[in-house]
Protein backbone atom coordinates (compact mmCIF):
# COMPACT_ATOMS: atom_id res chain seq x y z
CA UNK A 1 29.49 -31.96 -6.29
CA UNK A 2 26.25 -32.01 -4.18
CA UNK A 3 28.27 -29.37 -1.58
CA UNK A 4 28.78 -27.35 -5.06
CA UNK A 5 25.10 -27.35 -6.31
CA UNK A 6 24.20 -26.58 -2.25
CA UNK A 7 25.92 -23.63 -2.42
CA UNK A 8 24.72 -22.38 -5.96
CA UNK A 9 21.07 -22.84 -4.85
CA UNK A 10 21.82 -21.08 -1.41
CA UNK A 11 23.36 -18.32 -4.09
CA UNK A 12 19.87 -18.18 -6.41
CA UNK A 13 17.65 -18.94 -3.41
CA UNK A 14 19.31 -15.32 -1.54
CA UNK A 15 19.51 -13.62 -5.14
CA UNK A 16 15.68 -14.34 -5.51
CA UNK A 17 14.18 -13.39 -2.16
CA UNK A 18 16.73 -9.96 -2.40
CA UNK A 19 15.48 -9.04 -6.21
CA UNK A 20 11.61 -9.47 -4.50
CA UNK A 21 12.13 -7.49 -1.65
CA UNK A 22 13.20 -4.62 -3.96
CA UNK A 23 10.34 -5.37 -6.21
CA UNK A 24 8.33 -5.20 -3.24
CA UNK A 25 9.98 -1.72 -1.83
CA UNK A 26 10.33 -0.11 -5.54
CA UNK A 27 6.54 -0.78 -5.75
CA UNK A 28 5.49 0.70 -2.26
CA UNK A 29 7.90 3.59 -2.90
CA UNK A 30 5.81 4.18 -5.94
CA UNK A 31 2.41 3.94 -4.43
CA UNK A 32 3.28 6.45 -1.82
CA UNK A 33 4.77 8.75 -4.13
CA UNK A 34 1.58 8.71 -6.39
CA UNK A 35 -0.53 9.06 -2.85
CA UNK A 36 1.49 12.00 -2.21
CA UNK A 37 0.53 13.72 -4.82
CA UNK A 38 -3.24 13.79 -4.46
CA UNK A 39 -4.81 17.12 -2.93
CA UNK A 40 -5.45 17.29 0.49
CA UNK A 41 -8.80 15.01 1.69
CA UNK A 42 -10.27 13.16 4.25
CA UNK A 43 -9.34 9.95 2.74
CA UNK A 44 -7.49 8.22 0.08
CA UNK A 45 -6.52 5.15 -1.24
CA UNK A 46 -3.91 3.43 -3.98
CA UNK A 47 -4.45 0.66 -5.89
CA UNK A 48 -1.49 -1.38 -7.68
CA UNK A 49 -3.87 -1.73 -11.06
CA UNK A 50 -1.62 -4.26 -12.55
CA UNK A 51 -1.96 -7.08 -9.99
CA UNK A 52 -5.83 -5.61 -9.45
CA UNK A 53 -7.13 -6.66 -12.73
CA UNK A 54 -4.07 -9.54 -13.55
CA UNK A 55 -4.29 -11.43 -10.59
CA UNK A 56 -6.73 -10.14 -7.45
CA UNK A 57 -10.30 -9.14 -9.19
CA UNK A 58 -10.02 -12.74 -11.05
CA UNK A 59 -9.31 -14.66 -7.55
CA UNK A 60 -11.77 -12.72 -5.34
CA UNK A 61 -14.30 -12.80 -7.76
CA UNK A 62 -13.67 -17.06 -8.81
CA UNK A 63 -17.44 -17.83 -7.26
CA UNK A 64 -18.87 -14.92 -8.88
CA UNK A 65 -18.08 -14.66 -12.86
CA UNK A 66 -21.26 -12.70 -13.22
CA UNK A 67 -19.19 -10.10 -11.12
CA UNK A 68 -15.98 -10.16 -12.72
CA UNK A 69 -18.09 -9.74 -16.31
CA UNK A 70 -19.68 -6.47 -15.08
CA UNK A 71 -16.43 -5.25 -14.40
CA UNK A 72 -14.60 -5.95 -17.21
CA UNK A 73 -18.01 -4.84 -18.96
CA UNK A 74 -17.83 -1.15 -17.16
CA UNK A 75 -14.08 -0.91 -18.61
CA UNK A 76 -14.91 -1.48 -21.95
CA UNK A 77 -17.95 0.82 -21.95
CA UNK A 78 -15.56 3.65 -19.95
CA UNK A 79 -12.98 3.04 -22.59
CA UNK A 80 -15.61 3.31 -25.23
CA UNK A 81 -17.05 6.85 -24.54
CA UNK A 82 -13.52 8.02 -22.98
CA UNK A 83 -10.57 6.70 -25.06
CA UNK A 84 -8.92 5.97 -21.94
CA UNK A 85 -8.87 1.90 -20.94
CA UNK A 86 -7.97 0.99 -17.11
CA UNK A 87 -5.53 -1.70 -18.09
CA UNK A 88 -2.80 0.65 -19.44
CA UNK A 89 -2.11 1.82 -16.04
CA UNK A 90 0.19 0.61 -13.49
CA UNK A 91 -0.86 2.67 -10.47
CA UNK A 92 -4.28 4.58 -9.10
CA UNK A 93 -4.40 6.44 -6.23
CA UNK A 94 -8.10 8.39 -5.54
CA UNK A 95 -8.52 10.74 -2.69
CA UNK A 96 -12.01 11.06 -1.11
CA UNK A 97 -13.83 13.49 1.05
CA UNK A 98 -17.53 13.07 2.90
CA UNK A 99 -20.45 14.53 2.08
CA UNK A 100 -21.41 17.16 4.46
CA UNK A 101 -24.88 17.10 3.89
CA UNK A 102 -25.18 13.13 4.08
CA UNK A 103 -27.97 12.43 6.85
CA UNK A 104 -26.69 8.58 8.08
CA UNK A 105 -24.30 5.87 7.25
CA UNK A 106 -24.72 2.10 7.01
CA UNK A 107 -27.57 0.01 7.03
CA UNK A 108 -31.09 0.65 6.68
CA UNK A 109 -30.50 4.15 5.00
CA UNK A 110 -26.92 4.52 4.45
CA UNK A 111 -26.09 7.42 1.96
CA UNK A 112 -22.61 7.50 2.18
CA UNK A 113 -21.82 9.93 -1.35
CA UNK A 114 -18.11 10.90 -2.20
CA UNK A 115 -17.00 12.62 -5.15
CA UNK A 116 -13.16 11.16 -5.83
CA UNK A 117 -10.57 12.34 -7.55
CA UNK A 118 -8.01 9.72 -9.06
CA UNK A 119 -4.80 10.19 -10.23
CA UNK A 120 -3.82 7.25 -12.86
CA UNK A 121 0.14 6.67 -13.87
CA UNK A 122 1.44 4.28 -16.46
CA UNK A 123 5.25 3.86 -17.20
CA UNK A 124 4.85 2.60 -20.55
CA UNK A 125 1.68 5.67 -21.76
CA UNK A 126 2.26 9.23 -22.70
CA UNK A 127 -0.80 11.23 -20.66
CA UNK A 128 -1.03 13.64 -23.29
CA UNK A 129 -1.84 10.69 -26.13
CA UNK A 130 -4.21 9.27 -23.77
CA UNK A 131 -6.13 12.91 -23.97
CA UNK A 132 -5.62 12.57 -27.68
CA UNK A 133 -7.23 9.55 -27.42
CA UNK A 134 -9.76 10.80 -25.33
CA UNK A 135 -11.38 13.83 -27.66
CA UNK A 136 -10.76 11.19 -30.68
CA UNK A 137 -12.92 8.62 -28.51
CA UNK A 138 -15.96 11.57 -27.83
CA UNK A 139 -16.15 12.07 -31.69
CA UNK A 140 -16.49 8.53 -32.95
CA UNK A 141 -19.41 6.46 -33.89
CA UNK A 142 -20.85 3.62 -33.80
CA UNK A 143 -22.72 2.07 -36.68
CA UNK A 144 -22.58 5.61 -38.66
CA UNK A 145 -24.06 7.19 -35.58
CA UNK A 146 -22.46 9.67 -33.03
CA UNK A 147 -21.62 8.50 -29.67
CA UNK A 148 -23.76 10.19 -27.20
CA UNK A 149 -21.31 12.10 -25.76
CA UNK A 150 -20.64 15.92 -25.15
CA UNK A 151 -17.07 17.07 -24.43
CA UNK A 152 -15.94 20.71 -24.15
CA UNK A 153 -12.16 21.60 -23.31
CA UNK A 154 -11.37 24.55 -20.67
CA UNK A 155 -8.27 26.12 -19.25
CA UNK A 156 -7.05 26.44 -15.59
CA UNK A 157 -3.38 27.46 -14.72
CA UNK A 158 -2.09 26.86 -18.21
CA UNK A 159 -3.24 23.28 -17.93
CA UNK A 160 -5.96 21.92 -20.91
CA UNK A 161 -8.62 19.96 -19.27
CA UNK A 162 -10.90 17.41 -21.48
CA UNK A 163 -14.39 17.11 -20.01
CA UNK A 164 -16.48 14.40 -21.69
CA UNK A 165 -20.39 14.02 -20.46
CA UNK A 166 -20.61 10.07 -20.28
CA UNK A 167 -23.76 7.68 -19.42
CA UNK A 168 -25.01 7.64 -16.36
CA UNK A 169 -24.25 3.92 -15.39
CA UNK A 170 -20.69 4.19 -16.70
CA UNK A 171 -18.01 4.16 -14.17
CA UNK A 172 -14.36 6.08 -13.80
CA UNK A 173 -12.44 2.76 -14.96
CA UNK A 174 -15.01 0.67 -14.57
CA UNK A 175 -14.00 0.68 -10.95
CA UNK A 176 -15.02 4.45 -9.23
CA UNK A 177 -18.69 5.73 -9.09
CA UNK A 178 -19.01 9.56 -9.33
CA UNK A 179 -22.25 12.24 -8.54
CA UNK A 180 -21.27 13.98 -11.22
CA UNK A 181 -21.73 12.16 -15.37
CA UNK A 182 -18.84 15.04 -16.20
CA UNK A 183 -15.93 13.55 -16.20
CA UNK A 184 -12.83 15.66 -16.70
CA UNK A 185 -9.43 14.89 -17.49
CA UNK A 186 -6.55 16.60 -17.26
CA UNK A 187 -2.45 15.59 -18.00
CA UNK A 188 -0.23 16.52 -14.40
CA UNK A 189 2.98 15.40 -16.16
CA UNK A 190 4.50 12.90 -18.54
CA UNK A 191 3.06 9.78 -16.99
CA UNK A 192 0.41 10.82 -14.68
CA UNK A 193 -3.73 11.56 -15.63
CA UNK A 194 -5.88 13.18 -13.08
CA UNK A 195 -9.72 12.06 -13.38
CA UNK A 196 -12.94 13.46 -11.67
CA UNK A 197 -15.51 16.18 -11.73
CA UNK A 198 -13.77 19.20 -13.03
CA UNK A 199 -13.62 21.32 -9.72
CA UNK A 200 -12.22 17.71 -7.95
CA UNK A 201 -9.38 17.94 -11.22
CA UNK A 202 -9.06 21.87 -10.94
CA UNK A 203 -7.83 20.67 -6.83
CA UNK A 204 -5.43 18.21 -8.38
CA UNK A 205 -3.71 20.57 -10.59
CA UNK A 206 -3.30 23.29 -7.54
CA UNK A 207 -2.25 20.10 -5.40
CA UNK A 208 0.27 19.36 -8.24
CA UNK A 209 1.81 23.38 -8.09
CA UNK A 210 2.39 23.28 -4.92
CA UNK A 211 -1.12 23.80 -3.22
CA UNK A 212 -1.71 21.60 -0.03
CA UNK A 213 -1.80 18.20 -0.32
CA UNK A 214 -3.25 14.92 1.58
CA UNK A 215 -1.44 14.67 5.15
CA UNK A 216 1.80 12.65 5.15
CA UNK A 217 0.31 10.55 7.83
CA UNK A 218 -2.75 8.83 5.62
CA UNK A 219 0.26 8.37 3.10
CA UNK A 220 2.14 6.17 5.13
CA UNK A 221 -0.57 4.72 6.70
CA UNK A 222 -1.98 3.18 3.49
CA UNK A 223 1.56 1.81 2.29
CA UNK A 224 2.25 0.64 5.62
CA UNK A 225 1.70 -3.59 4.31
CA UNK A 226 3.87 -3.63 1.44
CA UNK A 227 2.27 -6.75 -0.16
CA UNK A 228 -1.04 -4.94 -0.58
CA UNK A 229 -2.99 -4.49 -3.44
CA UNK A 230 -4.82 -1.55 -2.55
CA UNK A 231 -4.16 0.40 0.68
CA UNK A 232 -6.10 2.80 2.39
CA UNK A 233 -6.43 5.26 5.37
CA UNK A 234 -8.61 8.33 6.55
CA UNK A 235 -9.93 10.64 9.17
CA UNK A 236 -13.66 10.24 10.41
CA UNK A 237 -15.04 13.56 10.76
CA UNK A 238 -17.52 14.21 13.87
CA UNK A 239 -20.31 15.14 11.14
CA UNK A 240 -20.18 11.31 10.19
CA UNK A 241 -19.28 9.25 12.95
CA UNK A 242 -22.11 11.01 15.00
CA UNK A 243 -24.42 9.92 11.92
CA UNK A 244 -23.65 6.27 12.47
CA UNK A 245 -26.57 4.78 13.68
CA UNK A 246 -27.37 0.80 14.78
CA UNK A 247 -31.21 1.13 15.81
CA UNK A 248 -30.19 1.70 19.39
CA UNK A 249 -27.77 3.94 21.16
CA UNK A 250 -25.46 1.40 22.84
CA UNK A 251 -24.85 0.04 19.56
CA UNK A 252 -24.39 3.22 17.79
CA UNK A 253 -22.25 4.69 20.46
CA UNK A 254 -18.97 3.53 20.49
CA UNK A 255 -19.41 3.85 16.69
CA UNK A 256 -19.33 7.31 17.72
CA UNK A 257 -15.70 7.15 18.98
CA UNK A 258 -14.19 6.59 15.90
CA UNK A 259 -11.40 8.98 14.48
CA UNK A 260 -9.72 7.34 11.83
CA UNK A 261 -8.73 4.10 9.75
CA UNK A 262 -6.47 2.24 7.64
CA UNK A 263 -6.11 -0.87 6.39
CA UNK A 264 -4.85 -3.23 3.19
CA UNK A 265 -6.13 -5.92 0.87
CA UNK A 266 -3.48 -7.98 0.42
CA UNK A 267 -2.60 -10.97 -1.01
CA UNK A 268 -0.35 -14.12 0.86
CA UNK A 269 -0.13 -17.48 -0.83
CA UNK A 270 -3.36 -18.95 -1.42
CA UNK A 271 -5.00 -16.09 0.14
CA UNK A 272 -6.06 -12.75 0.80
CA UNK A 273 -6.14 -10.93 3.90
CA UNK A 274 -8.26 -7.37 4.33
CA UNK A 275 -6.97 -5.73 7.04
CA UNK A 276 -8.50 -2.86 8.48
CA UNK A 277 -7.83 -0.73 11.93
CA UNK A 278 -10.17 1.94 13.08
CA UNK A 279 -8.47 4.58 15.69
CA UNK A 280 -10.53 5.34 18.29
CA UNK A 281 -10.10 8.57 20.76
CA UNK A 282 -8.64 5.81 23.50
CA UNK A 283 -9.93 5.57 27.01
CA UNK A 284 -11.17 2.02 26.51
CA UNK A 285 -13.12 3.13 23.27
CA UNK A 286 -11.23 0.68 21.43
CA UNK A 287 -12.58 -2.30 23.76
CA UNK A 288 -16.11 -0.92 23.29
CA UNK A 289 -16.03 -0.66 19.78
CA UNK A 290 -14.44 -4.31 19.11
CA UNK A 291 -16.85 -5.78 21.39
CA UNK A 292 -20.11 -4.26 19.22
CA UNK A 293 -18.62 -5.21 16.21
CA UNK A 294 -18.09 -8.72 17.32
CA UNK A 295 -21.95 -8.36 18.49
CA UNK A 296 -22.75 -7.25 14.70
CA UNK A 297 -20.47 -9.72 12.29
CA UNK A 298 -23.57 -10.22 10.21
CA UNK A 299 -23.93 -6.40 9.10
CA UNK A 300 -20.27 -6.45 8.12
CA UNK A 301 -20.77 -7.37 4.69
CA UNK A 302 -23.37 -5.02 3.89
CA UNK A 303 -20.79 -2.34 6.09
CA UNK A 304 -17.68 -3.08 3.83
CA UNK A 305 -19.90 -2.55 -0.04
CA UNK A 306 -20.14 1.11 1.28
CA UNK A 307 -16.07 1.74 1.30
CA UNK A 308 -15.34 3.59 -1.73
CA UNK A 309 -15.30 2.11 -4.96
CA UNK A 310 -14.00 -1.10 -6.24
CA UNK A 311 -12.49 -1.25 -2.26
CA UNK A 312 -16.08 -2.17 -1.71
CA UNK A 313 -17.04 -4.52 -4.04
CA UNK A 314 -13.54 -6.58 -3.74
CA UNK A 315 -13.80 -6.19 0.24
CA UNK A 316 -17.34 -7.11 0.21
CA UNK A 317 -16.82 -10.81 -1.74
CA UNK A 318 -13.87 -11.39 1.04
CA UNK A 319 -16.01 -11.15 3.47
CA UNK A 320 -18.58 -12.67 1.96
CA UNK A 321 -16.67 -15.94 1.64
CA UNK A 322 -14.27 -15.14 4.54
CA UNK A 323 -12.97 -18.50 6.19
CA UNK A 324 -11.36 -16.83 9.52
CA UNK A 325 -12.40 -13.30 10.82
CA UNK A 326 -10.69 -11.81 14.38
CA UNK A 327 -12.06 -8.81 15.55
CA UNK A 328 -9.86 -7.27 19.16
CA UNK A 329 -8.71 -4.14 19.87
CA UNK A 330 -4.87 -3.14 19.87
CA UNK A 331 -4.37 -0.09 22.15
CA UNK A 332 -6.78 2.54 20.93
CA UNK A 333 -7.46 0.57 17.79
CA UNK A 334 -9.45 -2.01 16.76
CA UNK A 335 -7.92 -4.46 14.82
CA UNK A 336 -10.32 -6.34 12.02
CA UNK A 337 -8.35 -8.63 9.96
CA UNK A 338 -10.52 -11.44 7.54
CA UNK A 339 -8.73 -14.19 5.59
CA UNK A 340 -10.08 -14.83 1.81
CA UNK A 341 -8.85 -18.40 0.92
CA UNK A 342 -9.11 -18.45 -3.20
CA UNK A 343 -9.00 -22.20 -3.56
């Protein structure tokens, strides 16, 4: 009997850790399919929205419920002038590129601007209803009064695009900060919405007919840890990592060497883990660069808030109340991986 009841929880045990790891692989699949489709950019970035909001912005932000309020308060007031609520989706993936004109990066006078796009799928909405919902949302009221909002629909390669004007503290989701208070929308395909300023959404639709699209390498880059809740990878253009600047030139320099990064914020047990490599152009840059950043851990907080978006805000609390941070370099990359316990 105890042999029998052995072998049936050998049976359930295998049958359990197989349906994950599919799980796990159907999910990455999906990620890097979405990431695919964005147009091509500097950088980009998926997040898996369901275990965002469900289970990761709740942990990282358990110190901080002021936080996790003003997040939750920036859906509802995106939802409110839009239509369009962050929790029906199941996917985001946002693709970014620098400013050209930006005159520094990072602490004291860091104005790192980008202008996203974001591409938004949920297997359960139609994208056109969500539009529907959308223009219905810019002609409500409130109290008997007109929403302050302005919308105006245009065409572009047969495809209707909905552009609502919406306050200027209100964020794309509550999550993604954009220059521009127009916010256009537009309907790829059955399941898919593309969101950002309308020339950022015009990209997406070429991207979408077969224009150029984000390089296959950042794709597989940012799906590279399949437990991760949002994944990320870039290029560093010379216009911005010659802007980097540390108040003296040997810290700024091998800041200087940078070419690219990737990374994950993942979650294992009763943890998280944000891992991030920056690519270096080799020739011992890599050593350099690990070594200043281990001289500079305390500007690392106040580094991270600047990553794009919610990527920010989430990386910034986990390092924040990071337990264990390493910092070496792995051939011509420096490896910077920082463990979030959430209990």
């Amino acid at each position: 009997m105890i042999k029998n009841l052995t072998i049936l929880f050998s049976m359930f045990f295998t049958l359990a850790i197989f349906a994950k790891a599919q799980t796990t692989a159907a999910r990455t699949g999906a990620a890097g399919e979405i990431l695919a489709q964005l147009p091509d950019s500097e950088a980009l970035m998926f997040v898996d929205a369901k275990r965002l909001f469900s289970d990761a912005l709740p942990l990282l932000t358990a110190n901080n419920p002021a936080q996790l309020a003003d997040i939750n308060r920036q859906i509802e007031r995106f939802k409110q002038q839009t239509g369009i609520d962050a929790r029906d989706f199941d996917l985001m993936a946002v693709s970014f590129d620098f400013s050209p004109k930006l005159k520094s990066l990072f602490p004291p006078l860091g104005t790192l601007t980008l202008d996203p796009v974001i591409l938004a799928r949920s297997s359960n909405a139609n994208a056109a209803q969500i539009l529907i919902a959308a223009r219905r949302s810019s002609q409500a009221t409130v109290g008997g009064k007109p929403l302050p909002v302005q919308s105006r629909d245009k065409k572009y390669k047969g495809k209707e695009i909905f552009t609502v004007r919406v306050d200027e503290s209100v964020r794309v989701f509550g999550l993604f900060d954009l220059k521009n208070r127009e916010v256009s929308i537009v309907a790829l395909d059955d399941k898919t919405v593309a969101i950002g300023n309308l020339d950022a959404v015009r990209g997406a639709i070429d991207a979408a007919m077969g224009g150029k699209r984000v390089d296959q390498k950042l794709t597989r880059l940012a799906v590279e840890n399949p437990n991760a809740v949002m994944g990320f990878a870039g290029i560093v253009p010379g216009y911005v990592s010659s802007r980097i600047k540390f108040g003296t030139p040997e810290l700024s320099r091998p800041f200087r060497e940078m070419r690219g990064f990737y990374g994950s914020l993942a979650a294992a047990q009763n943890k998280f883990v944000l891992l991030t490599n920056l690519q270096t152009t080799g020739g011992g840059a890599a050593t350099d660069l690990s070594r200043t950043i281990n001289l500079i851990k305390d500007f690392i907080p106040g580094l991270i808030e600047q990553l794009p978006a919610i990527l920010g805000k989430a990386a910034g609390v986990a390092v924040t109340r990071a337990e264990n941070a390493t910092i070496n370099p792995r051939g011509d990359e420096v490896e910077i991986r920082i463990e979030l316990k959430t209990n």
